[in-house]
Each structure stands twice: as C-alpha cells, then as structure tokens.
C-alpha atoms as a PDB file:
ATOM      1  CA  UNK A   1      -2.831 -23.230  29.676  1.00  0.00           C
ATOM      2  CA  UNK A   2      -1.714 -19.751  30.972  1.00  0.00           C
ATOM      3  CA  UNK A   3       1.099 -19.570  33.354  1.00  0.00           C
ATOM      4  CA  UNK A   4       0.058 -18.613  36.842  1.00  0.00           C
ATOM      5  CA  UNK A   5       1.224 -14.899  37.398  1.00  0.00           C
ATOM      6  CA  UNK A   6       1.913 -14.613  41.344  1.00  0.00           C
ATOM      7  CA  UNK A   7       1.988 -10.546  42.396  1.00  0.00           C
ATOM      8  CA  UNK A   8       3.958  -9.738  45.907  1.00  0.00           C
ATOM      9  CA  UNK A   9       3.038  -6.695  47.011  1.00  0.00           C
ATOM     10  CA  UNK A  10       3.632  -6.792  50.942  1.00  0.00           C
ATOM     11  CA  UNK A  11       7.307  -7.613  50.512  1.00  0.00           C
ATOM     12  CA  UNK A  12       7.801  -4.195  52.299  1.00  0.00           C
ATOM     13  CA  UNK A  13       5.212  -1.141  53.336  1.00  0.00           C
ATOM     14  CA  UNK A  14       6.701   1.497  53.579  1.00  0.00           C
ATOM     15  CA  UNK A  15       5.890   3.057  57.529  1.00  0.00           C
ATOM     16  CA  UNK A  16       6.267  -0.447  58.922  1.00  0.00           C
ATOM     17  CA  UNK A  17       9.266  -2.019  59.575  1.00  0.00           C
ATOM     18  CA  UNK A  18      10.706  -4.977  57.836  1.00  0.00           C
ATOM     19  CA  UNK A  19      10.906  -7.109  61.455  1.00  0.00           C
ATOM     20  CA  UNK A  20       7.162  -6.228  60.939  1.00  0.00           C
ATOM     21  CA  UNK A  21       6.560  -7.631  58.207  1.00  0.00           C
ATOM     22  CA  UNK A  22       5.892 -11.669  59.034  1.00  0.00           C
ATOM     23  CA  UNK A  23       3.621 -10.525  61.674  1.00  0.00           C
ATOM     24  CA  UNK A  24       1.833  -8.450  58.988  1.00  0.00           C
ATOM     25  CA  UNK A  25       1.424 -11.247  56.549  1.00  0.00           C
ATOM     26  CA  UNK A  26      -0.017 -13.226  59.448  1.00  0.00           C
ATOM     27  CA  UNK A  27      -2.625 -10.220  59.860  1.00  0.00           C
ATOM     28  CA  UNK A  28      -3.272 -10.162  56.203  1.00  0.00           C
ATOM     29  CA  UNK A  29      -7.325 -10.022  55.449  1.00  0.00           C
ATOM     30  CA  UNK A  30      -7.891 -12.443  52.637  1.00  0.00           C
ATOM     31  CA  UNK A  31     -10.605 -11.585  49.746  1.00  0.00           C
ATOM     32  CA  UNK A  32     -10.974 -14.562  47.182  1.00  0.00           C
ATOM     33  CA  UNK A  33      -7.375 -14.891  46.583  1.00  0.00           C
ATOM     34  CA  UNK A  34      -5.846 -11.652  47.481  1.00  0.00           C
ATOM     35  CA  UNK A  35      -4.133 -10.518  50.723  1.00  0.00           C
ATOM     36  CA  UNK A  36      -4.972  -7.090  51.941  1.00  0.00           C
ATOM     37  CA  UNK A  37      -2.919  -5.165  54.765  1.00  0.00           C
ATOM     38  CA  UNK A  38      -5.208  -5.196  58.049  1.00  0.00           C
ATOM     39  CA  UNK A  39      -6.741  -1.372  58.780  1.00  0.00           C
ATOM     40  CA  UNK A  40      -4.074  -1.376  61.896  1.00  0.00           C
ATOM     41  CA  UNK A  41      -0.876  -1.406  59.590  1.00  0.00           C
ATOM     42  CA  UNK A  42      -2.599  -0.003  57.058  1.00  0.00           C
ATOM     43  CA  UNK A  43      -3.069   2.992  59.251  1.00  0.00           C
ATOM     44  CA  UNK A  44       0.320   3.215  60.385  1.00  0.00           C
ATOM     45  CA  UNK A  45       1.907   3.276  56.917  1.00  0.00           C
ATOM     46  CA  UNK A  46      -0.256   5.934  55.635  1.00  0.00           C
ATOM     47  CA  UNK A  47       0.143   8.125  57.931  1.00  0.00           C
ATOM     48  CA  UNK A  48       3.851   7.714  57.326  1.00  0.00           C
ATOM     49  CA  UNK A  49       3.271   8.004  53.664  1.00  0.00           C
ATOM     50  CA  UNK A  50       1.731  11.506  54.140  1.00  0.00           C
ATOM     51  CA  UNK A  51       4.719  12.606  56.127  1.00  0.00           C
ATOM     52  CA  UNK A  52       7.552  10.906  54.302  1.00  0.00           C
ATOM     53  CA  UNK A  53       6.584  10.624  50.736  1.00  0.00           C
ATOM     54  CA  UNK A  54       6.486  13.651  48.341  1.00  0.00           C
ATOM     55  CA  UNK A  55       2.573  14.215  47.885  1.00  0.00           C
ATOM     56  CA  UNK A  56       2.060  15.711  44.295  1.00  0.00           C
ATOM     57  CA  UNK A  57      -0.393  12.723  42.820  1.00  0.00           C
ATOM     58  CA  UNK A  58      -0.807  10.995  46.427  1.00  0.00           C
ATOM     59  CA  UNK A  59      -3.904  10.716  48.008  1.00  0.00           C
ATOM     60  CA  UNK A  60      -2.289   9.839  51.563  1.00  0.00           C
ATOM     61  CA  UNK A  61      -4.094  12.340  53.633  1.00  0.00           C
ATOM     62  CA  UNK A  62      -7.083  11.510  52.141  1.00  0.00           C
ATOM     63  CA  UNK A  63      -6.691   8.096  53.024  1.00  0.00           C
ATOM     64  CA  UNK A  64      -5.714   8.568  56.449  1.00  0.00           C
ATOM     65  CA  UNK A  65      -8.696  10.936  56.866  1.00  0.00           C
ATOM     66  CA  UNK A  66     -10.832   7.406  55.825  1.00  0.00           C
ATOM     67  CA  UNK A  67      -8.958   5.159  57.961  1.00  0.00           C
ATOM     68  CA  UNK A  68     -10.088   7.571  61.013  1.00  0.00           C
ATOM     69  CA  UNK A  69     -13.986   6.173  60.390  1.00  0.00           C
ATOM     70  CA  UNK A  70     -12.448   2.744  58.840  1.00  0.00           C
ATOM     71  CA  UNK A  71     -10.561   2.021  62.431  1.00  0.00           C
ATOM     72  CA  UNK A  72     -13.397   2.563  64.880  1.00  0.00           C
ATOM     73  CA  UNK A  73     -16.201   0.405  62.741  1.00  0.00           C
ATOM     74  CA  UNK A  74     -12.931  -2.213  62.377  1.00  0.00           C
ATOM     75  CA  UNK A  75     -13.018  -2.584  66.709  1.00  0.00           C
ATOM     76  CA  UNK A  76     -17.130  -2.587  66.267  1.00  0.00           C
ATOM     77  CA  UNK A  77     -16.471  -5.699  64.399  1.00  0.00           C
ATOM     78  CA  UNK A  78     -14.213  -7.263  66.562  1.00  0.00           C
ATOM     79  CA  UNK A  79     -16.375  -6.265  69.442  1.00  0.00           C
ATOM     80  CA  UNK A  80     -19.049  -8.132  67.912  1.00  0.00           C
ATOM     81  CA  UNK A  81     -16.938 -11.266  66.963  1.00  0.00           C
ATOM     82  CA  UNK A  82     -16.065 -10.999  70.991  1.00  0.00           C
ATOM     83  CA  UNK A  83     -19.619 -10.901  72.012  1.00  0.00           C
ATOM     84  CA  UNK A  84     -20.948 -13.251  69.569  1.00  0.00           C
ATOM     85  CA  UNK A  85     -17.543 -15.581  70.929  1.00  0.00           C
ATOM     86  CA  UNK A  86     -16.050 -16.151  67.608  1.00  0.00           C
ATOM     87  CA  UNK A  87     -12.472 -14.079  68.975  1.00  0.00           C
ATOM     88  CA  UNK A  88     -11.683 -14.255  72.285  1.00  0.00           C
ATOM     89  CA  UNK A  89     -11.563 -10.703  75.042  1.00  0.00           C
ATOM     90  CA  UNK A  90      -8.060 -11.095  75.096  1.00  0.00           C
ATOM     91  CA  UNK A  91      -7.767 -11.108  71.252  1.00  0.00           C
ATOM     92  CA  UNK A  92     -10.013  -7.894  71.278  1.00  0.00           C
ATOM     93  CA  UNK A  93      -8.040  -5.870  73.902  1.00  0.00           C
ATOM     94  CA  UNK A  94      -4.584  -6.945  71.678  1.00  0.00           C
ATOM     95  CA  UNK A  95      -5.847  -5.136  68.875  1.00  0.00           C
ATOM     96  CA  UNK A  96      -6.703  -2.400  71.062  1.00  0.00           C
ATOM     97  CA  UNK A  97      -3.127  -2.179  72.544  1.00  0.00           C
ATOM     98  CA  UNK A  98      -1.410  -2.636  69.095  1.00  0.00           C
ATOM     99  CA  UNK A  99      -3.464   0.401  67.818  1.00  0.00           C
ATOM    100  CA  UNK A 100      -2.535   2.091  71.187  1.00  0.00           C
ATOM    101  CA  UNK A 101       1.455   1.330  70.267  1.00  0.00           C
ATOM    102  CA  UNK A 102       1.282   2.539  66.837  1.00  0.00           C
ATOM    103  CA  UNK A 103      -0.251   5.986  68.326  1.00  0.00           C
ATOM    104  CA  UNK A 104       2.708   6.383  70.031  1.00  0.00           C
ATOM    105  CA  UNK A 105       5.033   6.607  66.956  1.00  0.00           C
ATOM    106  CA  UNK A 106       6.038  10.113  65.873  1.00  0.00           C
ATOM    107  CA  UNK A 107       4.821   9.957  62.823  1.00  0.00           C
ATOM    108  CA  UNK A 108       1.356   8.561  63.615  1.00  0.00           C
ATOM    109  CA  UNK A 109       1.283  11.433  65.591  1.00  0.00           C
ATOM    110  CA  UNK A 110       1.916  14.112  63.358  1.00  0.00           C
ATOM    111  CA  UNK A 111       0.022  12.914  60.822  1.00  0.00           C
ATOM    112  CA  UNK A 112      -2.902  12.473  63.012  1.00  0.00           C
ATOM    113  CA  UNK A 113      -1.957  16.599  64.079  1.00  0.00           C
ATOM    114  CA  UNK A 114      -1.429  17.534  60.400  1.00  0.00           C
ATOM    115  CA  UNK A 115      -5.405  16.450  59.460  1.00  0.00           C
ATOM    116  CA  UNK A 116      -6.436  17.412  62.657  1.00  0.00           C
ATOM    117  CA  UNK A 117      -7.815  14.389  64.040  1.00  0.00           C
ATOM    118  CA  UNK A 118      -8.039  13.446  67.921  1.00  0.00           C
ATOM    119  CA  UNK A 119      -6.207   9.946  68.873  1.00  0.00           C
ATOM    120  CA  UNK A 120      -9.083   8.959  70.402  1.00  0.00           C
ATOM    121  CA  UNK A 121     -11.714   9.274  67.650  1.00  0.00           C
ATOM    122  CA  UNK A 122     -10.010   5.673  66.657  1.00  0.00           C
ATOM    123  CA  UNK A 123     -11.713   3.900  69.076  1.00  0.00           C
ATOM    124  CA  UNK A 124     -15.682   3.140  69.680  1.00  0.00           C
ATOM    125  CA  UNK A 125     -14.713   3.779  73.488  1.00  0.00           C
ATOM    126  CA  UNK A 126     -17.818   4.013  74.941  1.00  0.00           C
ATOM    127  CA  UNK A 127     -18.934   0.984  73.291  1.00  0.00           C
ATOM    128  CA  UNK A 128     -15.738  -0.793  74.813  1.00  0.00           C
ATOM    129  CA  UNK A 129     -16.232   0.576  78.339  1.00  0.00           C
ATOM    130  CA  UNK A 130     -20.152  -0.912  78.608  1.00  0.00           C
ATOM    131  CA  UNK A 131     -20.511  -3.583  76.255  1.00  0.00           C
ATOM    132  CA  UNK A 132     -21.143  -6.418  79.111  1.00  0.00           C
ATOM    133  CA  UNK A 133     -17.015  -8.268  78.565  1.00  0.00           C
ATOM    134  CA  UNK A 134     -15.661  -7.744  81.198  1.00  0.00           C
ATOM    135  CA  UNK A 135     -12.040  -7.914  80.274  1.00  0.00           C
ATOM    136  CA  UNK A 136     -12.691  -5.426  77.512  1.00  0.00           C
ATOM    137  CA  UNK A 137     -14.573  -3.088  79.944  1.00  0.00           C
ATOM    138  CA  UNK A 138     -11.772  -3.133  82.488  1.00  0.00           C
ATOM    139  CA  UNK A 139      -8.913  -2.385  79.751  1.00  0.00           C
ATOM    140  CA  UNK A 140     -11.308   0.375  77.989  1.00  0.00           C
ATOM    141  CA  UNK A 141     -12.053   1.914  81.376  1.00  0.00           C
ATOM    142  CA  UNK A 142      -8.562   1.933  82.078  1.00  0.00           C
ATOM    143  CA  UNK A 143      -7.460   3.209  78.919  1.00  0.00           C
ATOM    144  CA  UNK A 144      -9.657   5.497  77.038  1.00  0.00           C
ATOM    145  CA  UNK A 145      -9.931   7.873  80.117  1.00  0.00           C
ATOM    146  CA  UNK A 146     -10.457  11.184  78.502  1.00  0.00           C
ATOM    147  CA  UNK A 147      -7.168  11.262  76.460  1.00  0.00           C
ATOM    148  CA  UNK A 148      -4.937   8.736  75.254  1.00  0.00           C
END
C-alpha cells in the first residue's frame, strides 16, 4: 500500500495570530477530508496579505474584493441555519461580533480603504434587523446603525 501523505497547512496564516490559531482549527470548514479556513479568518488574513506581503504574482486584492460578496451570503447562511434552528441566535450574533472585531484591526481597515469597500457592505444588515429572531434583530438594530 501507499503511505498516507498528511499536508498541514494551517500551522500558521499569516494576518492571524498564532494564539489564534486553535480557535481557527476549531472553525475549520471540512470538505471530504480537507480543512478550509472559515470566510471570517480567511478575510482577515487577506486583507493583511495585501498590505504586508509584496504583491508581484499575488492575487490578494482580488481575493479580498471576493470575500466582500463571500462574507455577506456566509451570515445569509447562518441566518438561515438560525431560522431553520440548526445554530442557535446567540451563535449567529457571535459571528457577527467576531467579524465586527476583526474590522477594527488596522489592517482590515486599510485594506478595506485601499479597494474601496464600505465596512458595512459585509453584512446582509437589513436582513439581520427584520428577519423575525429577536436576539439577532436587537444586536443588528443596535449595531449596523448607518456606519459601523
């Protein structure tokens, strides 16, 4: 028989810091047998990646210019998995907030200025503020006022 080749490649990611990383592993999507970064980190690091990596043969901005549709249709989902109750509110509105922390980070920032998107084209807000949860109304009506 062949021997089993085993491939790490979320030992580190680059944008997210190594304290980060368990929690990322935990967040890991899982496709047959291989672990993909959740859009969330995935996010953060590229927009780090466009700002701290040399770009000749990168395609970081690109990708962050992606992740700007892939992050809103990701909280659709979730909002669906929360209506349908297969995640709880709570679990919803913590994926919210995490997204909401990363925003903060210089970098995120920047990068988000340097492609010209608006922070809060992230989020399907107006979906979140009337989509009959109540917990996830009151933190979207809270939180996605006009600006984040």
């Amino acid at each position: 028989t062949s021997p089993v080749v085993s491939v790490d490649l979320m030992t580190s990611v680059y944008g997210v810091p190594q304290d980060t990383l368990p929690r990322l592993m935990e967040r890991a999507l899982v496709i047959g047998e291989i672990r993909v970064i959740d859009p969330i980190f995935l996010f953060q690091s590229k927009c780090c990646c466009l700002l701290g990596l040399d770009q000749i043969g990168r395609q970081d901005e690109k990708h962050v210019r992606m992740l700007t549709f892939v992050l809103p249709a990701h909280f659709e989902s979730l909002l669906g998995e929360a209506t349908e109750g297969r995640i709880t509110q709570r679990a919803l509105v913590s994926e919210l907030k995490l997204l909401k922390a990363i925003l903060k980070l210089q970098k995120v920032r920047q990068a988000l200025q340097t492609i010209g998107a608006d922070p809060t084209m992230l989020f399907p807000a107006k979906q979140l503020r009337s989509c009959g949860l109540a917990t996830v109304e009151a933190f979207a009506s809270s939180a996605f006022k006009e600006t984040l």
